[in-house]
C-alpha atoms as a PDB file:
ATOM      1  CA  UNK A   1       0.886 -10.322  -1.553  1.00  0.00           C
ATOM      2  CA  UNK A   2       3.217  -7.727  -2.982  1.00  0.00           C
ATOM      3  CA  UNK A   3       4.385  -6.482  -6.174  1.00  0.00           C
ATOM      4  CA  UNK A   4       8.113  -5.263  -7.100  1.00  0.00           C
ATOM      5  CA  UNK A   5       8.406  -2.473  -9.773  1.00  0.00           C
ATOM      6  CA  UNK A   6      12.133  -2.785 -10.648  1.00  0.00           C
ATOM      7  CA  UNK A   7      12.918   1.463 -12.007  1.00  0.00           C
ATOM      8  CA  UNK A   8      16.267   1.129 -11.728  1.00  0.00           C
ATOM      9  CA  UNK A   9      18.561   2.632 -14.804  1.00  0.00           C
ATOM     10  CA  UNK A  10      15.398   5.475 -14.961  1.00  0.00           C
ATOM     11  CA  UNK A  11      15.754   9.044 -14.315  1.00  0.00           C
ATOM     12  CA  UNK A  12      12.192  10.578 -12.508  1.00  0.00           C
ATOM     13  CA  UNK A  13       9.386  11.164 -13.021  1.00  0.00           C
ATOM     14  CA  UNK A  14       9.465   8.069 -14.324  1.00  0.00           C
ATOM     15  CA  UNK A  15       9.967   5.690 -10.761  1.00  0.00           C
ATOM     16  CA  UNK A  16       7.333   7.812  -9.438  1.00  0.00           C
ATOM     17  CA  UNK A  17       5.220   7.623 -12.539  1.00  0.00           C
ATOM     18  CA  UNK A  18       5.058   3.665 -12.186  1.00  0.00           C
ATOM     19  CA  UNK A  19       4.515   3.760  -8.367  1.00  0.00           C
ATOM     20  CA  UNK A  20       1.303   5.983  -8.868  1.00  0.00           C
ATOM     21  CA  UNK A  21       0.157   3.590 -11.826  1.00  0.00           C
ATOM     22  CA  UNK A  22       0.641   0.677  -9.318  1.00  0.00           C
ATOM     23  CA  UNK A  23      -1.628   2.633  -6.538  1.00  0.00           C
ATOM     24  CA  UNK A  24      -4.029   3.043  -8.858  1.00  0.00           C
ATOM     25  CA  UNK A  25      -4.419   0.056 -10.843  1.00  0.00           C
ATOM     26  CA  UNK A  26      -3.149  -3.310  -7.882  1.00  0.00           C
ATOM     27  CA  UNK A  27      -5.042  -4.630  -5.556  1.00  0.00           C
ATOM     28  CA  UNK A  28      -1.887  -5.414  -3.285  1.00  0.00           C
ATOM     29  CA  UNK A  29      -1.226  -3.607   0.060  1.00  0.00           C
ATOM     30  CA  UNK A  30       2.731  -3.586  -0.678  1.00  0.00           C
ATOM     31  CA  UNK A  31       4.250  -2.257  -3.116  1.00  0.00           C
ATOM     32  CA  UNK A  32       8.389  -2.499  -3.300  1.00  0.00           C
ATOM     33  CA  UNK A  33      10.327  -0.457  -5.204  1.00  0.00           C
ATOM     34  CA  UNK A  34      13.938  -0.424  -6.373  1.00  0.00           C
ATOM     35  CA  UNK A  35      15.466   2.154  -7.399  1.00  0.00           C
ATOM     36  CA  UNK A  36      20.003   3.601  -8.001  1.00  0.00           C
ATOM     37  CA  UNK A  37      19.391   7.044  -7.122  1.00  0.00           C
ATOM     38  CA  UNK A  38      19.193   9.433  -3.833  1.00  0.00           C
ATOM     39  CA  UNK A  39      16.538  11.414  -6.258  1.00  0.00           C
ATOM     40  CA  UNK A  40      14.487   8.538  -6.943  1.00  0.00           C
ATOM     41  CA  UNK A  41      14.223   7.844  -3.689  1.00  0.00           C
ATOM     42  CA  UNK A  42      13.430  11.088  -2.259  1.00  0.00           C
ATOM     43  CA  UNK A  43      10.975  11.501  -4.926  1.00  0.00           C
ATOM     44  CA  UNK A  44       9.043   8.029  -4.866  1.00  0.00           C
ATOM     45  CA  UNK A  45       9.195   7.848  -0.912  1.00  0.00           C
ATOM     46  CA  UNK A  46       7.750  11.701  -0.948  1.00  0.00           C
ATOM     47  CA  UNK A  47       4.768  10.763  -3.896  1.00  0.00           C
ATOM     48  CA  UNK A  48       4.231   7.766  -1.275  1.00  0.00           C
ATOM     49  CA  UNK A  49       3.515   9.423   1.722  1.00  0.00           C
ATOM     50  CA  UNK A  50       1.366  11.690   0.110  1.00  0.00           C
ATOM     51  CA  UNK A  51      -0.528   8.822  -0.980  1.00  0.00           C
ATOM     52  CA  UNK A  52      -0.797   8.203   2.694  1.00  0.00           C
ATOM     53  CA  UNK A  53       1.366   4.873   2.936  1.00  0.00           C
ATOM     54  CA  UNK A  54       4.445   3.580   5.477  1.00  0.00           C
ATOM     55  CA  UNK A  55       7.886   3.519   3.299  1.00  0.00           C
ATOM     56  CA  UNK A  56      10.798   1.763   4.898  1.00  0.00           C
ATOM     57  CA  UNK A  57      14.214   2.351   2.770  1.00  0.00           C
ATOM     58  CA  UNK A  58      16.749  -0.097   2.898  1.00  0.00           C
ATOM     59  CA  UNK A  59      19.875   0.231   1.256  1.00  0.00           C
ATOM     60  CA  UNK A  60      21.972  -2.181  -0.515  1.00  0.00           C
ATOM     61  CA  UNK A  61      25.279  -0.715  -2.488  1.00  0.00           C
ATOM     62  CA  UNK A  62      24.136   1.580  -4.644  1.00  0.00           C
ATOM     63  CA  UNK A  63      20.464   0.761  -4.653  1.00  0.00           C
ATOM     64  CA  UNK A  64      17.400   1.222  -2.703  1.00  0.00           C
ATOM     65  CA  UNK A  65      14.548  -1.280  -1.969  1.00  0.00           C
ATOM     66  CA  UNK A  66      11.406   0.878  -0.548  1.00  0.00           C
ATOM     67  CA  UNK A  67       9.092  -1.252   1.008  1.00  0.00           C
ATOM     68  CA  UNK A  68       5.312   0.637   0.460  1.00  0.00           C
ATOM     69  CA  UNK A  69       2.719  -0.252   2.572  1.00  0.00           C
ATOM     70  CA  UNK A  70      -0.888   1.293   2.188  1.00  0.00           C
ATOM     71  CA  UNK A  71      -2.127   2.418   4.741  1.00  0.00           C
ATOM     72  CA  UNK A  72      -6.230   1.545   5.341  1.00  0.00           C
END
């Protein structure tokens, strides 16, 4: 099971804000989220990794889908 955390239209800390809520507080191994900016990217792929998990980025006009997956 996964869960989708749509950020896009926010500026950070706010994507990554919502990611680390979603760590902390669901169950589900996968987490995907989309965000419109290179930032928000970078920044929510970076928090993720730190968090220990896989992030694949794909790309779809002007807006990312990263695909989190915990890791352990």
């Amino acid at each position: 099971m996964s869960t989708t955390i749509d950020a896009r239209g926010l500026s950070c800390p706010q994507p990554v804000l919502m990611f680390m809520d979603a760590v902390k507080s669901l169950p589900d191994k996968e987490i995907i989220v989309l965000v419109d900016t290179d930032a928000s990217m970078e920044n929510v792929s970076r928090a993720a990794e730190n968090k220990n998990c896989t992030v694949t980025v794909t790309r779809q006009a002007d807006e990312y889908s990263l695909t989190i997956v915990r890791n352990g």
